[in-house]
N, C-alpha and C. Protein backbone atom coordinates (compact mmCIF):
# COMPACT_ATOMS: atom_id res chain seq x y z
N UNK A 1 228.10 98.05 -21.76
CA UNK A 1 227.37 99.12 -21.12
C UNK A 1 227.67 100.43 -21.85
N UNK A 2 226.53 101.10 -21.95
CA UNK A 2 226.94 102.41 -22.66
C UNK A 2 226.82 103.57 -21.95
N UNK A 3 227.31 104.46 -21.58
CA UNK A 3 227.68 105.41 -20.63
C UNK A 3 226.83 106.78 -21.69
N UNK A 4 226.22 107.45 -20.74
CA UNK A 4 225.25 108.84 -21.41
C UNK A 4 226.46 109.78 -21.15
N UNK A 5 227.13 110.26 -21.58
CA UNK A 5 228.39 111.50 -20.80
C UNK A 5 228.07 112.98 -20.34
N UNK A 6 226.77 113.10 -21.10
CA UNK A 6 225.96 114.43 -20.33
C UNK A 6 225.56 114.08 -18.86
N UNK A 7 225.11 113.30 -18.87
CA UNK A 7 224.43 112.26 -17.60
C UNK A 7 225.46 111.97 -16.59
N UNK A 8 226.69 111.62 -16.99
CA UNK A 8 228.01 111.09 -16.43
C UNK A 8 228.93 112.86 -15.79
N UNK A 9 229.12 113.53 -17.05
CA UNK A 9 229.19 114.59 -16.29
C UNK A 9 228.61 115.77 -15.24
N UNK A 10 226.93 115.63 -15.54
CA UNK A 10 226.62 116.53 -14.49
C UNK A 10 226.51 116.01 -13.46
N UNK A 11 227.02 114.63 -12.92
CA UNK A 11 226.78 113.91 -12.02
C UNK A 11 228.23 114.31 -11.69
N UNK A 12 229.48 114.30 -11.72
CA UNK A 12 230.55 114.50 -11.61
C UNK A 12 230.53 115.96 -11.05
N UNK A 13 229.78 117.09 -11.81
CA UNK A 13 229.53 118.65 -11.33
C UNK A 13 228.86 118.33 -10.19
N UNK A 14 227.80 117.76 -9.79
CA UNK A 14 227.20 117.29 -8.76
C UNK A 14 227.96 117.32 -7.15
N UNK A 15 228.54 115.97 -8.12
CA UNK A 15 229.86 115.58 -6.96
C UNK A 15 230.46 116.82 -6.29
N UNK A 16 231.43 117.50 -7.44
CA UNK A 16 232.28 118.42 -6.65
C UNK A 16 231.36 119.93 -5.55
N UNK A 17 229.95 119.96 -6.48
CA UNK A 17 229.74 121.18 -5.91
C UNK A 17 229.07 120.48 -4.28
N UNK A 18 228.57 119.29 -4.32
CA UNK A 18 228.26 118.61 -2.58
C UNK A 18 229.77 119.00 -1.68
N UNK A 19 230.59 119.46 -2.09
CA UNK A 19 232.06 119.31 -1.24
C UNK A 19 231.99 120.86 -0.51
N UNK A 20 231.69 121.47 -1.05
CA UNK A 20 231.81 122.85 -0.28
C UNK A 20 230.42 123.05 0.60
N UNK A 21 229.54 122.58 0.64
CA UNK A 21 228.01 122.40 1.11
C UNK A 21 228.22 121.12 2.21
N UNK A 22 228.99 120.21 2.08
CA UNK A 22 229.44 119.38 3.56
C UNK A 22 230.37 120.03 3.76
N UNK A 23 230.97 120.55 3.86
CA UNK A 23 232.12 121.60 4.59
C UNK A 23 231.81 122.80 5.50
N UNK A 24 230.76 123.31 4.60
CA UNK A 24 230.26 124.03 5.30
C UNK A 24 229.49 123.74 6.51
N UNK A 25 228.99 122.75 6.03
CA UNK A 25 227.72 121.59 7.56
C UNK A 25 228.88 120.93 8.59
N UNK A 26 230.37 120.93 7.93
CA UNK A 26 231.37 120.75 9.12
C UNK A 26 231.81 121.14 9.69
N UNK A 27 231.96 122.61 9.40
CA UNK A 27 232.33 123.62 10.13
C UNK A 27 231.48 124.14 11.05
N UNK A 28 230.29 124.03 10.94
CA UNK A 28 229.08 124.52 11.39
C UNK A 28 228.88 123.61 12.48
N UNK A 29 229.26 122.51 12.30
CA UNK A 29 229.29 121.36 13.42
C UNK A 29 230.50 120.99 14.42
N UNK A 30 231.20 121.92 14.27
CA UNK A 30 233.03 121.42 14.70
C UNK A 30 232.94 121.48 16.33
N UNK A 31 232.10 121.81 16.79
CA UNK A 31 231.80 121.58 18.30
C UNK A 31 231.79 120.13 18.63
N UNK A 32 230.78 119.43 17.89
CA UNK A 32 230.34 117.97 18.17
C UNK A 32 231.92 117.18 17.72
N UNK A 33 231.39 115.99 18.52
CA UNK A 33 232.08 114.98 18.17
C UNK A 33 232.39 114.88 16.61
N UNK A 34 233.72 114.46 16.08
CA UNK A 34 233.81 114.21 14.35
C UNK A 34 233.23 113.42 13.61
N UNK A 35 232.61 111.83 14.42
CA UNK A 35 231.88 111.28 14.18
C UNK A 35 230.49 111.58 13.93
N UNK A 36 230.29 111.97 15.11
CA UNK A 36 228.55 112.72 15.01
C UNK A 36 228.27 113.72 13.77
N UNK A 37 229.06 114.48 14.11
CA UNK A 37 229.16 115.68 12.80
C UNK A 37 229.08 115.18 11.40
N UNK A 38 230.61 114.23 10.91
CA UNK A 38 229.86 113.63 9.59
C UNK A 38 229.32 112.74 9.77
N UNK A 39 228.75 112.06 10.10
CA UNK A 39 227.00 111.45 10.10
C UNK A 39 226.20 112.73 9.75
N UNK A 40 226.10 113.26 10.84
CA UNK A 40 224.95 114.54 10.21
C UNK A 40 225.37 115.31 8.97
N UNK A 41 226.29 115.76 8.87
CA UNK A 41 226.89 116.40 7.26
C UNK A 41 226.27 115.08 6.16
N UNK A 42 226.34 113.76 6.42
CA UNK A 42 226.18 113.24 5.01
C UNK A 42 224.38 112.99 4.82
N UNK A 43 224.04 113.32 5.82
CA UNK A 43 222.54 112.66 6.60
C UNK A 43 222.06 113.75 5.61
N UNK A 44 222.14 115.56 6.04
CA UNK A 44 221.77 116.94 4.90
C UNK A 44 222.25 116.73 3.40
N UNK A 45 223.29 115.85 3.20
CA UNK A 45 224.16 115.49 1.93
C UNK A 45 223.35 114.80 1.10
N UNK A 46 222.79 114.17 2.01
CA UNK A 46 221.51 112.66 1.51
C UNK A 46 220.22 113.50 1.51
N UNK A 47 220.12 114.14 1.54
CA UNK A 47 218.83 114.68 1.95
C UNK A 47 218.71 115.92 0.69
N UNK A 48 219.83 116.59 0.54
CA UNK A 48 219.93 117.33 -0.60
C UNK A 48 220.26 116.72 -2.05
N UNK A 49 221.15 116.03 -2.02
CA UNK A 49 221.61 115.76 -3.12
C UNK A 49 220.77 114.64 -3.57
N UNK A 50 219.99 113.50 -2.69
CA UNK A 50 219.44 112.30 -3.57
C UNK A 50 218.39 112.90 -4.53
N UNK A 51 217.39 114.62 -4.39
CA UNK A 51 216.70 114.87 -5.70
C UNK A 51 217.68 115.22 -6.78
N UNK A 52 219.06 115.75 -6.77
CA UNK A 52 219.71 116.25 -7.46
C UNK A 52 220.21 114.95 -8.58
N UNK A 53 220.65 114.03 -7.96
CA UNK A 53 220.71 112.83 -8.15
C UNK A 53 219.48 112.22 -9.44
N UNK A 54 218.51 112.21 -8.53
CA UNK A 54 217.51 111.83 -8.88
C UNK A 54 216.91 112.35 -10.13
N UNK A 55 216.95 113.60 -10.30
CA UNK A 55 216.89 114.64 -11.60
C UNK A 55 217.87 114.21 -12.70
N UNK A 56 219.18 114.06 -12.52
CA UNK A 56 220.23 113.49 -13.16
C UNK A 56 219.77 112.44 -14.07
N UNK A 57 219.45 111.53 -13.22
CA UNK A 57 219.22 109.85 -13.44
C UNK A 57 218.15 109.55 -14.15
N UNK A 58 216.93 110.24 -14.22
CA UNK A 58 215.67 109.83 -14.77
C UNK A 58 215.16 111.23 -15.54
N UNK A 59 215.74 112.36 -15.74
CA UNK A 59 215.16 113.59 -16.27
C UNK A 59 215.12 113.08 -17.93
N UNK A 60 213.64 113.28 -18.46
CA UNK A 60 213.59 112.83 -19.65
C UNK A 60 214.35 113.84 -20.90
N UNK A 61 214.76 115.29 -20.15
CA UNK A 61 215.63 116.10 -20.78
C UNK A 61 216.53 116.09 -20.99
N UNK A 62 217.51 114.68 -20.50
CA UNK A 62 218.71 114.39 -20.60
C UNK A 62 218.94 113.34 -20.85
N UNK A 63 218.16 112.72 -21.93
CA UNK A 63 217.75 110.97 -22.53
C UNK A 63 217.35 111.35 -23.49
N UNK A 64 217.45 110.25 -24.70
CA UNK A 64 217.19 110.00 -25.92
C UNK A 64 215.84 109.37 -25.42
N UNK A 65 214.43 109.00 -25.80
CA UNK A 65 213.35 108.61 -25.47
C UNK A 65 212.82 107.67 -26.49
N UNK A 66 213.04 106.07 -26.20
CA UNK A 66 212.51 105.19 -26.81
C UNK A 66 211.31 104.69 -26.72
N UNK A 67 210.54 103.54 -27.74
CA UNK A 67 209.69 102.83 -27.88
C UNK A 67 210.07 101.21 -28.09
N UNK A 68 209.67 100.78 -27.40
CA UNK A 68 209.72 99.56 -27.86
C UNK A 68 208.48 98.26 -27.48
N UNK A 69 208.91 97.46 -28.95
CA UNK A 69 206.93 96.59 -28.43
C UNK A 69 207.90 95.62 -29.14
N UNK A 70 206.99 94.24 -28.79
CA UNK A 70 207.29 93.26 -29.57
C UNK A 70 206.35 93.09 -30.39
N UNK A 71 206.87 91.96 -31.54
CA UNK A 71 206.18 91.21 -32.44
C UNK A 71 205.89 92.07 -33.51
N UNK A 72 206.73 93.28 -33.66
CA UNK A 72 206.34 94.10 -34.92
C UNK A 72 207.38 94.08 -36.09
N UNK A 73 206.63 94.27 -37.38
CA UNK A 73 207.29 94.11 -38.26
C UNK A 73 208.23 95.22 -39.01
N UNK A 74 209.64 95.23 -38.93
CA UNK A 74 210.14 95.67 -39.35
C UNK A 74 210.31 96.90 -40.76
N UNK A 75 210.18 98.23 -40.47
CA UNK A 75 209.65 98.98 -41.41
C UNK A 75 211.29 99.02 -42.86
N UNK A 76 211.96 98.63 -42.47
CA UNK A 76 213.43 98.59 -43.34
C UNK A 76 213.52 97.01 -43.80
N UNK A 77 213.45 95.77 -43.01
CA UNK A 77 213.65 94.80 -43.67
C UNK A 77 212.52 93.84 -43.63
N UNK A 78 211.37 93.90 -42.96
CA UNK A 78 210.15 93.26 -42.90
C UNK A 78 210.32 91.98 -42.05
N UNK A 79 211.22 92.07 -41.48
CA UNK A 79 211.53 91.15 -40.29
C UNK A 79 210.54 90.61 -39.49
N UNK A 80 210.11 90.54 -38.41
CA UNK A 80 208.89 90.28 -37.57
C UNK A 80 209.84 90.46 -35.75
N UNK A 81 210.00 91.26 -35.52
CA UNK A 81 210.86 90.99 -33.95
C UNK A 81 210.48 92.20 -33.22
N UNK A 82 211.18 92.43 -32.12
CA UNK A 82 211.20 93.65 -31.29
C UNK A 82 211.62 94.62 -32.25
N UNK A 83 210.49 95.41 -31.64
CA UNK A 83 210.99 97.10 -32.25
C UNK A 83 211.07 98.04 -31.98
N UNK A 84 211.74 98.48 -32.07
CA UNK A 84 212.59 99.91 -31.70
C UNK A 84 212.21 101.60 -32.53
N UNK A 85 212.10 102.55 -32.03
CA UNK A 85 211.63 103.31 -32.91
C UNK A 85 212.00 104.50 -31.55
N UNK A 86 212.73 105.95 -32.29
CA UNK A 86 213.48 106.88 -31.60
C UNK A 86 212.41 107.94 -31.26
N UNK A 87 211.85 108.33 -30.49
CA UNK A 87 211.08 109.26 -30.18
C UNK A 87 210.89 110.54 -30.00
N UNK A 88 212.18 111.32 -29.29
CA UNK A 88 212.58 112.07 -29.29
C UNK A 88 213.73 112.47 -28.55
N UNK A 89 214.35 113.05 -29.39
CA UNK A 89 215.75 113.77 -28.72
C UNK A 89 215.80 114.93 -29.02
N UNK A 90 216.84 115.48 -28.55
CA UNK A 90 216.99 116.96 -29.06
C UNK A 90 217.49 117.03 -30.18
N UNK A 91 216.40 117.85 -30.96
CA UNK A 91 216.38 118.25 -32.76
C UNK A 91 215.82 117.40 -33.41
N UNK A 92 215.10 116.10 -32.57
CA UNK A 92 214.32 115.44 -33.36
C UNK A 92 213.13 115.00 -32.26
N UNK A 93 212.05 115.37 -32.83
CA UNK A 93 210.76 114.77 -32.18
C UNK A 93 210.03 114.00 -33.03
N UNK A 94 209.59 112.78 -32.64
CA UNK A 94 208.19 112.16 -33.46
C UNK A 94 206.87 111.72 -32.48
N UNK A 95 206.88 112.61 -31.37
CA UNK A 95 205.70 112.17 -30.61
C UNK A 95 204.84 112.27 -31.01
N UNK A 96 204.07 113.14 -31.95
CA UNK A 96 203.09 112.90 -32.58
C UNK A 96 202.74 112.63 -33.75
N UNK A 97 204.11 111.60 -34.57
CA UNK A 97 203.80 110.83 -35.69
C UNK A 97 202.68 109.80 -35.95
N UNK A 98 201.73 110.07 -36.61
CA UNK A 98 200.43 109.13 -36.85
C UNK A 98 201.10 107.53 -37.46
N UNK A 99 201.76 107.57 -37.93
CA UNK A 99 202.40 106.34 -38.83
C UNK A 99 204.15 105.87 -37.88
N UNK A 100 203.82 105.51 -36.74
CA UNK A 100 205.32 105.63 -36.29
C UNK A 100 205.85 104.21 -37.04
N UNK A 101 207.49 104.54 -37.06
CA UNK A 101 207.61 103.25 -37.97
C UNK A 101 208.92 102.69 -36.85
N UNK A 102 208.84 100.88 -36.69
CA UNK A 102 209.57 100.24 -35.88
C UNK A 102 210.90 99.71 -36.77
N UNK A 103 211.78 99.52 -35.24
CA UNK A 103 212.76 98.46 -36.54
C UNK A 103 213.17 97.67 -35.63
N UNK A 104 213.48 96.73 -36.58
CA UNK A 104 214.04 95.26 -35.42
C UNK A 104 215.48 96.07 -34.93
N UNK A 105 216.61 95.94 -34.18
CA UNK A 105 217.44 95.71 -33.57
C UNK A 105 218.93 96.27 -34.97
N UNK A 106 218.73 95.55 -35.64
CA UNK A 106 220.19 95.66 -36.29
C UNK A 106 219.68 97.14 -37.16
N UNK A 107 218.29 96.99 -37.60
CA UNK A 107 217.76 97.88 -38.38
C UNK A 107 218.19 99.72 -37.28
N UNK A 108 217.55 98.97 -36.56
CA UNK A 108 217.50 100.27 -35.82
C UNK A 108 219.57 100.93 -35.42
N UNK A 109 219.68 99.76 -35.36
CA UNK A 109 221.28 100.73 -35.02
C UNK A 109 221.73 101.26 -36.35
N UNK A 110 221.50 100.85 -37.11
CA UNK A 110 221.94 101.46 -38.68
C UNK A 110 221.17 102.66 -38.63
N UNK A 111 219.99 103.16 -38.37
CA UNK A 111 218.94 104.21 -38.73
C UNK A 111 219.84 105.13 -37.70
N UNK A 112 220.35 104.76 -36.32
CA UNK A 112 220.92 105.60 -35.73
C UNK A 112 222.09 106.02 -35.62
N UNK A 113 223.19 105.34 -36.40
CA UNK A 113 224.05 105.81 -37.21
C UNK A 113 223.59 106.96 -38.08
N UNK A 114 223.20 106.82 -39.03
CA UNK A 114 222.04 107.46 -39.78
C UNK A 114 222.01 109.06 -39.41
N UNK A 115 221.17 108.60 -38.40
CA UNK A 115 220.56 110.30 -37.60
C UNK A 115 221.87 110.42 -37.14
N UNK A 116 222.77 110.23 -36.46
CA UNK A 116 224.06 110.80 -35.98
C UNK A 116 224.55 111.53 -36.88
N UNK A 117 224.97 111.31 -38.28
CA UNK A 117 225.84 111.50 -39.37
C UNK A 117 224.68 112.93 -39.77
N UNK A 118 223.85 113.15 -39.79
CA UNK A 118 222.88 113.99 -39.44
C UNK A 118 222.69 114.97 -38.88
N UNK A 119 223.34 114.78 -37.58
CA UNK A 119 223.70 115.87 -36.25
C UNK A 119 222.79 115.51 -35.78
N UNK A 120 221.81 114.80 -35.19
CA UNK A 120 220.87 114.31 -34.41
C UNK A 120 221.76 113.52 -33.29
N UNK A 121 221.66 114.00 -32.19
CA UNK A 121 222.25 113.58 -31.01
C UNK A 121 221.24 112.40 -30.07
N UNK A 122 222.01 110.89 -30.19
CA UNK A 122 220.95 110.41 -29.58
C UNK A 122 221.76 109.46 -28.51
């Protein structure tokens, strides 16, 4: 499994800043029962944080953006397999390359070595 660490950390910032925002919904609640109260503190918790979450998890601004098709032929070794081809990240775009070029699998992790050594963050 490969872990995104931009992705991993603002989810972690996430985390801590929900702690003062249920605290506050506990204090605000300290009349009620402790039970009742956090139920409702995590109920606003859930209610706020699953877009925050949600932004995190799927924001295409915080992903490398692939392609992939089968049955294409390899633009590095002429292979014939799944292909892979980097789309855009930050400092590199090819969304509107007329000639996009695929690579099988081994091809492609070498090309992205490649762009790393590069400064292309993917």
């Amino acid at each position: 499994m490969r872990i995104n660490f931009k992705k991993y950390f603002l989810y972690l910032l996430r985390w801590q800043l929900s702690t003062p925002i249920l605290a506050i919904v506990l204090i605000w609640l300290s009349t009620l029962n402790k039970w009742v109260a956090t139920i409702i503190a995590n109920l606003i918790g859930g209610l706020i944080f699953f877009w925050v979450d949600k932004f995190i998890f799927t924001a295409d601004s915080l992903a490398a953006q692939w392609e992939v098709k089968e049955d294409v032929r390899c633009c590095d070794c002429g292979r014939i397999a799944r292909g892979y081809r980097l789309v855009k990240t930050k400092n590199y775009d090819k969304t509107s390359d007329k000639a996009p070029e695929f690579r099988c699998e081994s091809c492609s992790q070498k090309k992205a070595k490649e762009l790393k050594r590069k400064g292309i963050k993917i």
